[in-house]
C-alpha atoms as a PDB file:
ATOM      1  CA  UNK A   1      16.838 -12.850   6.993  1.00  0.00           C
ATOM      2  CA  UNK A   2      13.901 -12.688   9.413  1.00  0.00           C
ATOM      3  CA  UNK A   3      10.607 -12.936   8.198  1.00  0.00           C
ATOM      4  CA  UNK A   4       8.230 -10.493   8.657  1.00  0.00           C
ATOM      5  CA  UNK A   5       4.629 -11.636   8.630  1.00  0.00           C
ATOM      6  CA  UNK A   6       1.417 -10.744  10.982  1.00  0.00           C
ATOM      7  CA  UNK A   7      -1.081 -13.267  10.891  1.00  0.00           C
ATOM      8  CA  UNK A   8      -0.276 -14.328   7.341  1.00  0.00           C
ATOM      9  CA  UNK A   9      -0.127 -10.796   6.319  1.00  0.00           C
ATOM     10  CA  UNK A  10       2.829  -8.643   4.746  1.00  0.00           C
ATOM     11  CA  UNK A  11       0.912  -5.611   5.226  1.00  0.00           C
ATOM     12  CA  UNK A  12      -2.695  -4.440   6.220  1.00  0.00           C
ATOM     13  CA  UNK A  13      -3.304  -2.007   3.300  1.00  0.00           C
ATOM     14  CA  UNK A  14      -2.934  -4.178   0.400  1.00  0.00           C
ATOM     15  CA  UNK A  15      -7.116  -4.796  -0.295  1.00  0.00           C
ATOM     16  CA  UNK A  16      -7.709  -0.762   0.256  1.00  0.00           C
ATOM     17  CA  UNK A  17      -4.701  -0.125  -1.642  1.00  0.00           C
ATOM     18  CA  UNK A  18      -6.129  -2.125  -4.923  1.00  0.00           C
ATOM     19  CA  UNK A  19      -9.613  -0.692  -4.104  1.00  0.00           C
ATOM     20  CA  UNK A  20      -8.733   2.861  -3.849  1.00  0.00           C
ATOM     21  CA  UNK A  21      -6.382   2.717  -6.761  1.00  0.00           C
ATOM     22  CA  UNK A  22      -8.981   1.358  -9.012  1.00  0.00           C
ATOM     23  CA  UNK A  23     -11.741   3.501  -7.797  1.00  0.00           C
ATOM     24  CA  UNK A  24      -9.870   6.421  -8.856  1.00  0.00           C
ATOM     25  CA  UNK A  25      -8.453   4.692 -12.387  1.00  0.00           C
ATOM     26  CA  UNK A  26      -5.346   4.651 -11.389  1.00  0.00           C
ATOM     27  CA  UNK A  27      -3.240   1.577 -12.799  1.00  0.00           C
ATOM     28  CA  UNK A  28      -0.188   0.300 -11.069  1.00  0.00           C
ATOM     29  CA  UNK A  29       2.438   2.168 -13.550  1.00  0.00           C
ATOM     30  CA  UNK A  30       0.835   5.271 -13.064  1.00  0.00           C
ATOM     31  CA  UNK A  31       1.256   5.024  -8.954  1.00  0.00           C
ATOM     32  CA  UNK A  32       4.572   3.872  -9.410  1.00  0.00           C
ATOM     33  CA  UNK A  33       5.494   7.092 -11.439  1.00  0.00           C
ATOM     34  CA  UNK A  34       3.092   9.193  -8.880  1.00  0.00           C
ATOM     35  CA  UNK A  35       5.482   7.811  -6.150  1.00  0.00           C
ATOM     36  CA  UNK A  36       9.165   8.557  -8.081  1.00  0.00           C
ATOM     37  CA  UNK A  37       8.074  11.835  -8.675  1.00  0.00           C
ATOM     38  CA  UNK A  38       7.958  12.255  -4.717  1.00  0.00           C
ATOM     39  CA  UNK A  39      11.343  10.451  -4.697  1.00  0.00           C
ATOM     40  CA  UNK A  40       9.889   6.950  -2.946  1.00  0.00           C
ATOM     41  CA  UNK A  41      11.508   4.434  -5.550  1.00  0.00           C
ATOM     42  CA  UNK A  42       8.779   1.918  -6.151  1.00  0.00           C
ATOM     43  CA  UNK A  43       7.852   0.090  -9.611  1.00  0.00           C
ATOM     44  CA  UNK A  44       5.111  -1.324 -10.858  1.00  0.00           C
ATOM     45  CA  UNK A  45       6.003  -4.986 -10.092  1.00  0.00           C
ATOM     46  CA  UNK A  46       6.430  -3.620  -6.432  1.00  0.00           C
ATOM     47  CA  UNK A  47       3.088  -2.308  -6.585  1.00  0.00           C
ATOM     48  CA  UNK A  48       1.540  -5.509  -7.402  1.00  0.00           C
ATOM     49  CA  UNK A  49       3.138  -7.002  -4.563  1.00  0.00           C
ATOM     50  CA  UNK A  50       2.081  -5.062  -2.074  1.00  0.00           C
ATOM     51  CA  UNK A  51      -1.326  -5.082  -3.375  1.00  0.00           C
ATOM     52  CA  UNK A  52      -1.073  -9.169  -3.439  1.00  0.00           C
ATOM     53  CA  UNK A  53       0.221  -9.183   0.433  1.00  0.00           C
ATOM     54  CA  UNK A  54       3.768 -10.439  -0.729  1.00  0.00           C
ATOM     55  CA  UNK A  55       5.713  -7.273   0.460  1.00  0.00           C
ATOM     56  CA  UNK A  56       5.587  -5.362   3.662  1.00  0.00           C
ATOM     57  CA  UNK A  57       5.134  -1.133   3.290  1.00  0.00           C
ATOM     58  CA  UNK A  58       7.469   1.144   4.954  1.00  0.00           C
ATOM     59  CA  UNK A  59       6.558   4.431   6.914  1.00  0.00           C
ATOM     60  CA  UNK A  60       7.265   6.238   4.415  1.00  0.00           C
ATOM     61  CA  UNK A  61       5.836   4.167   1.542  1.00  0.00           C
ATOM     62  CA  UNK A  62       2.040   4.687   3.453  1.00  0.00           C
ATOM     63  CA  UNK A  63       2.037   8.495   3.460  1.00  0.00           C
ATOM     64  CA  UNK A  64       3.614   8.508  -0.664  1.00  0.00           C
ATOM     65  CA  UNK A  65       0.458   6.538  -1.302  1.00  0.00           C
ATOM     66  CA  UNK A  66      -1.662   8.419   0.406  1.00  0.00           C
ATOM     67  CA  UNK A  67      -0.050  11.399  -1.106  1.00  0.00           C
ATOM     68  CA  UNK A  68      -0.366  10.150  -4.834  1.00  0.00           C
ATOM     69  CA  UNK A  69      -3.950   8.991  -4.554  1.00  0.00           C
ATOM     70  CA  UNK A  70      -5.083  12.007  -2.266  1.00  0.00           C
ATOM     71  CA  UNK A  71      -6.355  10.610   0.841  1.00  0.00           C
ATOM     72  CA  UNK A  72      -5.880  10.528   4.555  1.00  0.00           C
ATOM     73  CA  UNK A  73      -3.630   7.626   6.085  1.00  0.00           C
ATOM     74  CA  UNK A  74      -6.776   6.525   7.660  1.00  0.00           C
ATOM     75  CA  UNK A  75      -9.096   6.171   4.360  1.00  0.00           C
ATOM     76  CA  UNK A  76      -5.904   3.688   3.310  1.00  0.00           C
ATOM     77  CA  UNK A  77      -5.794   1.983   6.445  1.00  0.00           C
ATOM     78  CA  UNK A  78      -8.986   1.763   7.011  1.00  0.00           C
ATOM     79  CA  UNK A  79     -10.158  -0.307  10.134  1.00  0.00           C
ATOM     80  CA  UNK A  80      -7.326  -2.267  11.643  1.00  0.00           C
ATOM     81  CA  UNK A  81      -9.174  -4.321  14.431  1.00  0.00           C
ATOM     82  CA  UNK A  82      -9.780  -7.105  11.875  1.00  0.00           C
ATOM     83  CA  UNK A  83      -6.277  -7.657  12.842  1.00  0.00           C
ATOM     84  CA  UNK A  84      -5.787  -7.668  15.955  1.00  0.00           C
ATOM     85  CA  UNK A  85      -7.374 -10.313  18.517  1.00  0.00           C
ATOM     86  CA  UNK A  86      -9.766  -8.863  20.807  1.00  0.00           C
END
């Protein structure tokens, strides 16, 4: 299986992710159910993953999340240059 990695990263929401979540008490069961209601199949455990930079997020994972918490796509990804060399 290839592994899929940026710069030591899984994914580039995974801080916002946590942060949002929180800000808006949200706990990780609660997203996950938030998410299977909109038919994306993601638990809890997967949650934390993501939000520990251990799993990547698919297309259509990003716009659930945004979705469930009620933001843009760009409030979740926030700024991306800190990934990308100048």
């Amino acid at each position: 299986m290839k592994k899929i990695d940026f710069n030591g990263n899984k994914n580039i929401i995974h801080k916002r992710l946590r942060a949002i979540r929180r800000h808006k008490n949200v706990t990780q069961t609660q997203l996950a159910a938030r998410m299977q209601v909109r038919n994306i199949n993601i638990d809890q455990i997967t949650i934390s993953k993501i939000e520990r930079n251990q799993r990547i997020v698919t297309d259509y994972e990003l716009a659930g999340f945004c979705k469930a918490l009620h933001i843009g796509v760009s409030e979740l990804l926030g700024k991306t240059d800190e990934f990308f060399d100048s």
